[in-house]
Structure formats: structure tokens, C-alpha cells
PDB file of N, CA and C in Angstrom:
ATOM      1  N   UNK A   1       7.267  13.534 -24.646  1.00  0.00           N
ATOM      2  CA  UNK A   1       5.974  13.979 -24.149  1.00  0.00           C
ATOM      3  C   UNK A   1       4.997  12.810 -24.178  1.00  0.00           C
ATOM      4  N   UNK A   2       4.279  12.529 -22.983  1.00  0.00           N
ATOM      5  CA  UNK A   2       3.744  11.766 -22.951  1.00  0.00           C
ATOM      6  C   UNK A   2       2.295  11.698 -23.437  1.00  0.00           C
ATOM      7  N   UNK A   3       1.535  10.586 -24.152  1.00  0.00           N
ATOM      8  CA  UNK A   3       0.408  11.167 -25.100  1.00  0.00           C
ATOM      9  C   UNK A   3      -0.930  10.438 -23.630  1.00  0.00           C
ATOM     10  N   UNK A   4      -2.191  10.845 -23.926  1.00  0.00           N
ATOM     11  CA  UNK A   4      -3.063  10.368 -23.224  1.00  0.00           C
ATOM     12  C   UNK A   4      -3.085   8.749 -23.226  1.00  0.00           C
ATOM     13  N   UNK A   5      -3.123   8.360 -24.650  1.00  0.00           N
ATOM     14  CA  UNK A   5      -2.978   6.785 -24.452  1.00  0.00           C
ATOM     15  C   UNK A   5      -2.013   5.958 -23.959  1.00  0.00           C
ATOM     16  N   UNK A   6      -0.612   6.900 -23.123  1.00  0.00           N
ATOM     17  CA  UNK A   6       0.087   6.152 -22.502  1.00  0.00           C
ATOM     18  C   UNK A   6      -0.257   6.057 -20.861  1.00  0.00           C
ATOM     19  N   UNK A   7      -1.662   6.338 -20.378  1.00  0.00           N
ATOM     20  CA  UNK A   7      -2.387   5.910 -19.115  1.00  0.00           C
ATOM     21  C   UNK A   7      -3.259   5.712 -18.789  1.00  0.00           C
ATOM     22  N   UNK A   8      -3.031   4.948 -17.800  1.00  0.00           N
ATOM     23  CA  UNK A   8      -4.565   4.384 -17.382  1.00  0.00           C
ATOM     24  C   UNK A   8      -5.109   4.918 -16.028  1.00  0.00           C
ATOM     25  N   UNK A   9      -6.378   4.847 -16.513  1.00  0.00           N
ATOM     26  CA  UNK A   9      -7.521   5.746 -15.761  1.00  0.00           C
ATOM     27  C   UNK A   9      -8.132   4.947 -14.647  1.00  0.00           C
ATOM     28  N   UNK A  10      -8.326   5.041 -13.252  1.00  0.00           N
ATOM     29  CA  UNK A  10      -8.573   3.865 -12.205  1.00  0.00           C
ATOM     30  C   UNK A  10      -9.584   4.790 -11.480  1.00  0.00           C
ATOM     31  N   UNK A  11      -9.708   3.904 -10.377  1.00  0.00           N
ATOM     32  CA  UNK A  11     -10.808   4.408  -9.284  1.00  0.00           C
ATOM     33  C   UNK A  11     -10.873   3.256  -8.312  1.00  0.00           C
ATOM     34  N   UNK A  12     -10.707   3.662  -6.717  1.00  0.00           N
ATOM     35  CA  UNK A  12     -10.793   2.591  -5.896  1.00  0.00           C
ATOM     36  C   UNK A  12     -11.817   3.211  -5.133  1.00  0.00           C
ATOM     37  N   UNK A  13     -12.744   1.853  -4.941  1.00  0.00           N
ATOM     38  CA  UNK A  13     -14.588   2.509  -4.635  1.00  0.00           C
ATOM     39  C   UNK A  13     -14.867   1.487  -3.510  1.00  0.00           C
ATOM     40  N   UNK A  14     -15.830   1.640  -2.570  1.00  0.00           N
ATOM     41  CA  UNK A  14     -16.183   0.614  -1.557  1.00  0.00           C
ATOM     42  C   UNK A  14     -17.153   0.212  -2.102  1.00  0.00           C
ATOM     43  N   UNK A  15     -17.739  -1.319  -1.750  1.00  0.00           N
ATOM     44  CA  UNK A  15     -18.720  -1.802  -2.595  1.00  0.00           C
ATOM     45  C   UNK A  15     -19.829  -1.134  -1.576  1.00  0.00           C
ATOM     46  N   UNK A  16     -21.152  -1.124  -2.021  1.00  0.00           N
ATOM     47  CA  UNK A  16     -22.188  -1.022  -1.042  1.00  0.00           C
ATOM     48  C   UNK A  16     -22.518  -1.742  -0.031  1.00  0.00           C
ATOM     49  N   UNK A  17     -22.540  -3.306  -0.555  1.00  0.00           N
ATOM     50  CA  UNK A  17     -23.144  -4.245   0.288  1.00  0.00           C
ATOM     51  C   UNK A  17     -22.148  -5.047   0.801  1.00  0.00           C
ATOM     52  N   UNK A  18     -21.390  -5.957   0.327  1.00  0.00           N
ATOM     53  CA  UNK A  18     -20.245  -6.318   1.105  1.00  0.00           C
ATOM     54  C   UNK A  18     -19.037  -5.346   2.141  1.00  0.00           C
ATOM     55  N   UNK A  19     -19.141  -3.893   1.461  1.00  0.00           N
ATOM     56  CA  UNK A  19     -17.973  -2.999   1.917  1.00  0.00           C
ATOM     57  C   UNK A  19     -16.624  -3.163   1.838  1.00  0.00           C
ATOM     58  N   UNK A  20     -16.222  -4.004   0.767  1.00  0.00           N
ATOM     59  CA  UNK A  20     -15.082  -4.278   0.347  1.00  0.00           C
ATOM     60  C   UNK A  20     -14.192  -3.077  -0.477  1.00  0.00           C
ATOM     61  N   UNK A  21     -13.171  -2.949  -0.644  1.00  0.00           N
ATOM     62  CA  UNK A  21     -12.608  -2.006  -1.841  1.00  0.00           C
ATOM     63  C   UNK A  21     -12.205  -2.728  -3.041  1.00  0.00           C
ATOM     64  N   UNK A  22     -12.321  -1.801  -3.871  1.00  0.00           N
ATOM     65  CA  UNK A  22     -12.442  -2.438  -5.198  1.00  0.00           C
ATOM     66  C   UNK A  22     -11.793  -1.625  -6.316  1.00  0.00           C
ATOM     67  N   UNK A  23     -10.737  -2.343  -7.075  1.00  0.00           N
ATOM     68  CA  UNK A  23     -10.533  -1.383  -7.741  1.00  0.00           C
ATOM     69  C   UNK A  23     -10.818  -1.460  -9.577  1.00  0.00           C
ATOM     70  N   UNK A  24     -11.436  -0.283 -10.129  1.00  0.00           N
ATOM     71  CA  UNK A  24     -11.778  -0.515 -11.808  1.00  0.00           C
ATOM     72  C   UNK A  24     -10.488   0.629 -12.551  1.00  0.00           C
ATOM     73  N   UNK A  25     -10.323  -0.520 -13.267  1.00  0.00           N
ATOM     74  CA  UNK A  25      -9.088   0.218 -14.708  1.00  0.00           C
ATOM     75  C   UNK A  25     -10.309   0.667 -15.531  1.00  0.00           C
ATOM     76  N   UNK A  26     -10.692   2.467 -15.556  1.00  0.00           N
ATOM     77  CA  UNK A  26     -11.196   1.948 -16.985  1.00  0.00           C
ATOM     78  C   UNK A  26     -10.987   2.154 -18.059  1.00  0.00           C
ATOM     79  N   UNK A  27      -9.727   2.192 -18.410  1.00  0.00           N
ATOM     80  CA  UNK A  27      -9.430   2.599 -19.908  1.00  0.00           C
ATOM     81  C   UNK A  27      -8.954   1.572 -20.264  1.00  0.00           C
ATOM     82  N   UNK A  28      -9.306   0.030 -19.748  1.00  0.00           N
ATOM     83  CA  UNK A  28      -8.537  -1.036 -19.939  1.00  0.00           C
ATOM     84  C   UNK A  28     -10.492  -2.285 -19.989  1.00  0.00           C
ATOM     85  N   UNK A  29     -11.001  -1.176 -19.582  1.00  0.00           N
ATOM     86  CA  UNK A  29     -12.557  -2.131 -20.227  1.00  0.00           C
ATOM     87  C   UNK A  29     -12.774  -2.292 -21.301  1.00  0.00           C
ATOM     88  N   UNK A  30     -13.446  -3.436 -21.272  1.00  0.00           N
ATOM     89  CA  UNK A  30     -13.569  -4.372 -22.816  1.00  0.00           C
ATOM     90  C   UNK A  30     -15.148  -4.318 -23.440  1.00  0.00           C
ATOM     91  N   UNK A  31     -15.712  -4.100 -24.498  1.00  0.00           N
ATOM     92  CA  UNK A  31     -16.913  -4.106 -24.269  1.00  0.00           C
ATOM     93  C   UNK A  31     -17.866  -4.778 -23.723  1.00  0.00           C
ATOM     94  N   UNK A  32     -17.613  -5.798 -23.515  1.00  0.00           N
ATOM     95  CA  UNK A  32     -18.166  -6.847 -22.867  1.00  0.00           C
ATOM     96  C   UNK A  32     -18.160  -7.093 -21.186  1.00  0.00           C
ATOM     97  N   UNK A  33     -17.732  -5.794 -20.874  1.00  0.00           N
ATOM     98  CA  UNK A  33     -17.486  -5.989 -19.253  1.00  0.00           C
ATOM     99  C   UNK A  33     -17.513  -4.652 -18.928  1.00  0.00           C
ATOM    100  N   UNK A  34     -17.936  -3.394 -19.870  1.00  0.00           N
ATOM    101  CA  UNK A  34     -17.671  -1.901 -19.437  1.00  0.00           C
ATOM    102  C   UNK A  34     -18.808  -1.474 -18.501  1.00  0.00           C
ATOM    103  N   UNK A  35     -19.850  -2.058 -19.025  1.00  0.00           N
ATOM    104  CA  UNK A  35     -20.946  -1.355 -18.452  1.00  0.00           C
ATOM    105  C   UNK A  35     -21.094  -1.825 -16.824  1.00  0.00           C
ATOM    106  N   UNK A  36     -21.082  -3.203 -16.871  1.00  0.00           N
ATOM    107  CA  UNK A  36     -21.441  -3.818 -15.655  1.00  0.00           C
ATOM    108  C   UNK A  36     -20.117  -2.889 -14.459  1.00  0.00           C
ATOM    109  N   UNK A  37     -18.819  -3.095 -15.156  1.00  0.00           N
ATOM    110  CA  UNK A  37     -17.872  -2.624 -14.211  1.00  0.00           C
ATOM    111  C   UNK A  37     -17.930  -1.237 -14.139  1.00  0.00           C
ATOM    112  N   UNK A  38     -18.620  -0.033 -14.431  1.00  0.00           N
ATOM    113  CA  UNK A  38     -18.744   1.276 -14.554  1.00  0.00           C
ATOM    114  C   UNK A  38     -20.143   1.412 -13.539  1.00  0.00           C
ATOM    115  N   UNK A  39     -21.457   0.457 -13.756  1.00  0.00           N
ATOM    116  CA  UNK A  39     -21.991   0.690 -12.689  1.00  0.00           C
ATOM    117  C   UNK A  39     -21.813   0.085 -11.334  1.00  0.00           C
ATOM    118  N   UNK A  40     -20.830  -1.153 -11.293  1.00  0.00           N
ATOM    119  CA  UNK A  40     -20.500  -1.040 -10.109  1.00  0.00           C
ATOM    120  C   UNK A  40     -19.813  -0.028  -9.435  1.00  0.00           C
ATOM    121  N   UNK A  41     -19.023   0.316 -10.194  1.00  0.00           N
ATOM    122  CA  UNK A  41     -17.895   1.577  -9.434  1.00  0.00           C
ATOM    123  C   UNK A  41     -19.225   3.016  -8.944  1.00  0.00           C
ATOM    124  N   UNK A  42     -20.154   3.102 -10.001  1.00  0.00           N
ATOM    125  CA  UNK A  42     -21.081   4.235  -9.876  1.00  0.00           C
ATOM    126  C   UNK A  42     -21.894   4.344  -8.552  1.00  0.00           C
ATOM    127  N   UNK A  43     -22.429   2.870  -7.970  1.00  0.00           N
ATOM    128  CA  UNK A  43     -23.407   2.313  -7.083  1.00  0.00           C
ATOM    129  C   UNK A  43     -22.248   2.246  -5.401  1.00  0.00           C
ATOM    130  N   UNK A  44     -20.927   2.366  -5.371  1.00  0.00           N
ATOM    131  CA  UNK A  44     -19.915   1.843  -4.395  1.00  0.00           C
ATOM    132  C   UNK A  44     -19.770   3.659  -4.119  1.00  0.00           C
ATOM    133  N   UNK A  45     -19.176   3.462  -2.839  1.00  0.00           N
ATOM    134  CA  UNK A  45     -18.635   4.989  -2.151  1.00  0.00           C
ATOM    135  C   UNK A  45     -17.272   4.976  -3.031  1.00  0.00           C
ATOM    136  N   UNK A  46     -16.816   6.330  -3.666  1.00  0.00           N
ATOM    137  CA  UNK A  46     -15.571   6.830  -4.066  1.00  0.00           C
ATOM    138  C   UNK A  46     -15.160   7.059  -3.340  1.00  0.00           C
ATOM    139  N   UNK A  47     -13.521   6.249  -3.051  1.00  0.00           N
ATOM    140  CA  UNK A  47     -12.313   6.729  -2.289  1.00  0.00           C
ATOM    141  C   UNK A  47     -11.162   7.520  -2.909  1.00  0.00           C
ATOM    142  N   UNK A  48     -10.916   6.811  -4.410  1.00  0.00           N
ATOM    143  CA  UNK A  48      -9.509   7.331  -5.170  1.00  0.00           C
ATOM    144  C   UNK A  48      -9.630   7.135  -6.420  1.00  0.00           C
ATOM    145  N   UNK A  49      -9.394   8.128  -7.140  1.00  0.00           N
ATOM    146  CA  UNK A  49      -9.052   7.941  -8.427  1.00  0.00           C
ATOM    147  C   UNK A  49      -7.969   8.869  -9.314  1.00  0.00           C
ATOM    148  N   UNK A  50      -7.455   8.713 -10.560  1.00  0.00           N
ATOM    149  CA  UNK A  50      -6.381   8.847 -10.879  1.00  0.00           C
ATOM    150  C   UNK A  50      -5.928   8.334 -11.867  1.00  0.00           C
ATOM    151  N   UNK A  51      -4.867   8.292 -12.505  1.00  0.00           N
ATOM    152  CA  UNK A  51      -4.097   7.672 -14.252  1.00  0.00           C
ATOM    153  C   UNK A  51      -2.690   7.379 -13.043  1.00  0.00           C
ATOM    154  N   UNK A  52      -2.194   5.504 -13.632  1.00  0.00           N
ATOM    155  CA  UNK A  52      -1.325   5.320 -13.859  1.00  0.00           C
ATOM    156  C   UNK A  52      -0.482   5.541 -15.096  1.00  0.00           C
ATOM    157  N   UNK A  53       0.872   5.693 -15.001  1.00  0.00           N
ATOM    158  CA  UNK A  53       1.456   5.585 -16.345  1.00  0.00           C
ATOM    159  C   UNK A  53       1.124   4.412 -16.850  1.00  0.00           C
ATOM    160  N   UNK A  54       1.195   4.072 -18.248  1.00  0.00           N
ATOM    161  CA  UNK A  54       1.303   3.089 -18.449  1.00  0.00           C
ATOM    162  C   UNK A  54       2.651   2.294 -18.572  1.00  0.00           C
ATOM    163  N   UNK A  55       3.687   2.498 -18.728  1.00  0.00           N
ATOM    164  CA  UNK A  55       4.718   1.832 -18.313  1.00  0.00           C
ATOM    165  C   UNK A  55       4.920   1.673 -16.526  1.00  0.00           C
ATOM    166  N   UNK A  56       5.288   0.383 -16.655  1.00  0.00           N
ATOM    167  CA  UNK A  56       5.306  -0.050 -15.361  1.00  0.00           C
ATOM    168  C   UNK A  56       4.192  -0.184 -14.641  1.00  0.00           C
ATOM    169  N   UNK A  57       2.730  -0.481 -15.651  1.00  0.00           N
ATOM    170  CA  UNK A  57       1.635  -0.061 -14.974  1.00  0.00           C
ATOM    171  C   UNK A  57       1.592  -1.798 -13.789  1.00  0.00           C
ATOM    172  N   UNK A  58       2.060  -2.704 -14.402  1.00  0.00           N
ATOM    173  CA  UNK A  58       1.789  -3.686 -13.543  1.00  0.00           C
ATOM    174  C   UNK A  58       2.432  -3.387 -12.152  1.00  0.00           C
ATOM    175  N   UNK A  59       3.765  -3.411 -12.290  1.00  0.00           N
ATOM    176  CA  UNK A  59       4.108  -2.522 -10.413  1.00  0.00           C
ATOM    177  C   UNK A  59       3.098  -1.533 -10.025  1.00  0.00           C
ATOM    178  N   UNK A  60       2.663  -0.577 -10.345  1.00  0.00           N
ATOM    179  CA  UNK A  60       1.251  -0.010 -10.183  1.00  0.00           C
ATOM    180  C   UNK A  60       0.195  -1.119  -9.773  1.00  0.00           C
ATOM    181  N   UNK A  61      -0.146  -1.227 -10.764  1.00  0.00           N
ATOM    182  CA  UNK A  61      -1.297  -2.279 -10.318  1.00  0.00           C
ATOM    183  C   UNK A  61      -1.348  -3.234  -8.897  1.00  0.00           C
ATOM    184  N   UNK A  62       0.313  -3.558  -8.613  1.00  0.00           N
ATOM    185  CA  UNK A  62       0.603  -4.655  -7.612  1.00  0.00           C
ATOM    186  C   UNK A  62       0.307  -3.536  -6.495  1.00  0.00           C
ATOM    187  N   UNK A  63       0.922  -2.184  -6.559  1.00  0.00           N
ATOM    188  CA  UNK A  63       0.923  -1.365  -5.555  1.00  0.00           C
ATOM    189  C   UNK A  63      -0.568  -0.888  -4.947  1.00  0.00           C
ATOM    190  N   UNK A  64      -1.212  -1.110  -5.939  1.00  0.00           N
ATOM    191  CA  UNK A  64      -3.214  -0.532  -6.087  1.00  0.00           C
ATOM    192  C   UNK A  64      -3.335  -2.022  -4.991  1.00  0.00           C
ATOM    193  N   UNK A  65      -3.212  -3.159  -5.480  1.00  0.00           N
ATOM    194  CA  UNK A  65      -3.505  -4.358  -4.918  1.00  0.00           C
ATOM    195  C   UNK A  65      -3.112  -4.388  -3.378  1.00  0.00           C
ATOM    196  N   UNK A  66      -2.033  -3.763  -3.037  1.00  0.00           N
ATOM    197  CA  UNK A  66      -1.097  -3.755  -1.615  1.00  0.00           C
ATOM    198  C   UNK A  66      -2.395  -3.056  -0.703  1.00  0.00           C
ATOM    199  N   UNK A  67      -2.324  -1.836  -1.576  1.00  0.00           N
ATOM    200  CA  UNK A  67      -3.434  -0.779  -0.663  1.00  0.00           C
ATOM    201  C   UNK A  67      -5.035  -1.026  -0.431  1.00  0.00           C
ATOM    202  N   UNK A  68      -5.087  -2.307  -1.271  1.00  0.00           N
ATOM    203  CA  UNK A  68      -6.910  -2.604  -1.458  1.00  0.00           C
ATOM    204  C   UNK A  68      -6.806  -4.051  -0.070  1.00  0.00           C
ATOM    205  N   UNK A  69      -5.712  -4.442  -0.066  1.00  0.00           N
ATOM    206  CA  UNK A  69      -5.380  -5.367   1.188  1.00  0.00           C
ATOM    207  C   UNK A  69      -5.277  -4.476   2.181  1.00  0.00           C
ATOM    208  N   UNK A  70      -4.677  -3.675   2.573  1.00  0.00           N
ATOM    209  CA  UNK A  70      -4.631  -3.371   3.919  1.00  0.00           C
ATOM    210  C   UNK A  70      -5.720  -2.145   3.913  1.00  0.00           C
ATOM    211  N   UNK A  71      -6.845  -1.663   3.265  1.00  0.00           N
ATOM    212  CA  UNK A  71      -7.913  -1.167   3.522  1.00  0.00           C
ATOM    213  C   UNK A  71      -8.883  -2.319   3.945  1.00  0.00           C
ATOM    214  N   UNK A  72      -8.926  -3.281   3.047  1.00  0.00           N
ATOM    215  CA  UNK A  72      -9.802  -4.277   3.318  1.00  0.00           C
ATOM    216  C   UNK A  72      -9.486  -5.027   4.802  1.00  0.00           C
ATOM    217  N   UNK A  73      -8.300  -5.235   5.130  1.00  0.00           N
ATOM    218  CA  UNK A  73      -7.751  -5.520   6.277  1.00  0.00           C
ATOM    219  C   UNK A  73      -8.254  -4.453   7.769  1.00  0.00           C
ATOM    220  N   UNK A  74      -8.829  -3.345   7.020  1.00  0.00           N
ATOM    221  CA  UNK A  74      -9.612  -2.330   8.234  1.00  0.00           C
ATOM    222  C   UNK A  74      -8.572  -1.156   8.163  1.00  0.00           C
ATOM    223  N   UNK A  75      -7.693  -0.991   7.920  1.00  0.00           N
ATOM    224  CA  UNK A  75      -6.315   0.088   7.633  1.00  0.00           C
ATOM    225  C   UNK A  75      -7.061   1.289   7.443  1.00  0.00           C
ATOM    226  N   UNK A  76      -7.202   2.437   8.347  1.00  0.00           N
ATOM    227  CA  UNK A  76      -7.900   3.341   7.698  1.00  0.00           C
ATOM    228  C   UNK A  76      -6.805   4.542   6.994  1.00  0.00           C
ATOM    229  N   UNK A  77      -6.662   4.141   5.831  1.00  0.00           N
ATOM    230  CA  UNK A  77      -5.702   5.353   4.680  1.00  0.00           C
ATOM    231  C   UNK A  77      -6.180   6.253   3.780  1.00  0.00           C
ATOM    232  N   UNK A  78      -5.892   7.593   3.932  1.00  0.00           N
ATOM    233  CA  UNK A  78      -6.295   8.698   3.677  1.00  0.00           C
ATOM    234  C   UNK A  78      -6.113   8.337   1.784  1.00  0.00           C
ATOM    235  N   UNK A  79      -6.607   9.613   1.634  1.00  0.00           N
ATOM    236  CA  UNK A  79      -6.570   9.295  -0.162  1.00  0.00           C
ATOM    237  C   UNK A  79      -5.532  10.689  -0.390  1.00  0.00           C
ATOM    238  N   UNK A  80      -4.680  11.005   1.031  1.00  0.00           N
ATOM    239  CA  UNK A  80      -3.556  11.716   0.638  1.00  0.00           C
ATOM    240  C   UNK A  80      -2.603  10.584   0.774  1.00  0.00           C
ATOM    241  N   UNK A  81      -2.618   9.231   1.716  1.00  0.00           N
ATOM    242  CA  UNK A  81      -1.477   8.919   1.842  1.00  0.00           C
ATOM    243  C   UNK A  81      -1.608   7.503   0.519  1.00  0.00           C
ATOM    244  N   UNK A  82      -2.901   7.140   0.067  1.00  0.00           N
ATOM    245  CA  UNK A  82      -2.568   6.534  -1.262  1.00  0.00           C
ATOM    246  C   UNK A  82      -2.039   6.966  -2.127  1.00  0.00           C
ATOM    247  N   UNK A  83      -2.201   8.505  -2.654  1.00  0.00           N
ATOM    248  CA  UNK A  83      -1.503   9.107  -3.349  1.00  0.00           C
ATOM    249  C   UNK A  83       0.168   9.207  -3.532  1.00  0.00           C
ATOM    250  N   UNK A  84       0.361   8.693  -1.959  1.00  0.00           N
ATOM    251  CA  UNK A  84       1.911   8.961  -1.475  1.00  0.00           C
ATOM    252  C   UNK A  84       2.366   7.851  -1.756  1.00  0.00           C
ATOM    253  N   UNK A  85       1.543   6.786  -1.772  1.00  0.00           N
ATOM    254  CA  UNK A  85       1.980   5.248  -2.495  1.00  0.00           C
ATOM    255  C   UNK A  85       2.554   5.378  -3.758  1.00  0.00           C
ATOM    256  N   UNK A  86       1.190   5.882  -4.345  1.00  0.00           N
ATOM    257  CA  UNK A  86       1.304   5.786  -5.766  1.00  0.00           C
ATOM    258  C   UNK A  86       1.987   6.434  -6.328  1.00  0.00           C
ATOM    259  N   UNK A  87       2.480   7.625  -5.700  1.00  0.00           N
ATOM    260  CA  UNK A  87       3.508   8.589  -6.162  1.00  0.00           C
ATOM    261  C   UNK A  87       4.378   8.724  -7.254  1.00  0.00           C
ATOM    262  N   UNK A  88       5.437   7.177  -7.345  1.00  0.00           N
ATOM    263  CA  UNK A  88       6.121   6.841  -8.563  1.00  0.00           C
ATOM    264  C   UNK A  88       5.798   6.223  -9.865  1.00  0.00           C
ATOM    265  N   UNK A  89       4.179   5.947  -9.813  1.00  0.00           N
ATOM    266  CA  UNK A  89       3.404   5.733 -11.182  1.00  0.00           C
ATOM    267  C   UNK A  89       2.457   6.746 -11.478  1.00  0.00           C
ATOM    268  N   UNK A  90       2.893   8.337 -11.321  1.00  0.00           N
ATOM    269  CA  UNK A  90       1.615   9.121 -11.732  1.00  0.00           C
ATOM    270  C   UNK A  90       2.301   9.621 -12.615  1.00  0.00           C
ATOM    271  N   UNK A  91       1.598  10.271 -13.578  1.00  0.00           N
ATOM    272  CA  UNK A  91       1.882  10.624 -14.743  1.00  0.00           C
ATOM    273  C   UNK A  91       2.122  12.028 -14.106  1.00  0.00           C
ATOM    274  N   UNK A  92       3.172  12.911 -14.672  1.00  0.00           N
ATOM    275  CA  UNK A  92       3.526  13.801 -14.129  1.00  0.00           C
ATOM    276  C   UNK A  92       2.341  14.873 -15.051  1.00  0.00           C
TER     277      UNK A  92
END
């Protein structure tokens, strides 16, 4: 059984002013970087959010990275078919 501290908590947000996507881990913020990275995500349009497992979270992460390229690239992808990405790192 898997416990809460085996995932991590994300969110992929558009920035306001550049319009970039962006993505924040935050159960992986440090104190020194929580606040600033919590109000950026707060101030940006919400697209996706969600818990990776934490095992294998880096293939996750690479996969978050794939999808923040080809949004940023203009790709317009639903936050059903990120889900369909991410599929094999969600915590069941």
C-alpha cells in the first residue's frame, strides 16, 4: 500500500506574461523557493494537475517535460490527453 509520501504533487500552469507552460513539483519545494514558486503557479492559467508516483518519478518528470515542449511548441493538448501521457506514473 502505497503511503502519501510516496508522491509527488505537480501542476502545469501558463505563465501570464510570457505564456509559456510551466511546470511546479510541489511537494518537492524547498523553503527557500516555496513561496515564490507557489505564487507563480497561483498568478499563471491552470492547465493540469495531479501526483506522480514517486518511483520512477524522473521518467515522469521527462514525460511532464515532453508535454511542456510540444504545448510550448503551440500543440493544443487537452488535459484528457495529458492525462493519457501520464497514465503509467499515476498513483493508482
Amino acid at each position: 500500500m502505497p503511503f502519501e509520501s510516496d508522491k509527488v504533487m505537480f501542476e502545469i500552469y501558463r505563465e501570464p506574461y510570457q505564456g509559456r507552460f510551466r511546470v511546479v513539483y510541489f511537494t518537492e519545494l524547498q523553503d527557500h523557493n516555496k513561496e515564490t514558486e507557489i505564487n507563480r503557479a497561483m498568478a499563471g492559467d491552470h492547465f493540469y494537475d495531479g501526483f506522480i508516483r514517486n518511483y520512477r518519478k524522473d521518467q515522469a518528470k521527462e514525460a511532464i517535460s515532453r508535454i511542456l515542449d510540444r504545448l510550448n511548441d503551440g500543440e493544443a493538448l487537452t488535459a484528457a490527453q495529458v492525462e493519457q501521457e501520464l497514465e503509467p506514473f499515476i498513483p493508482a
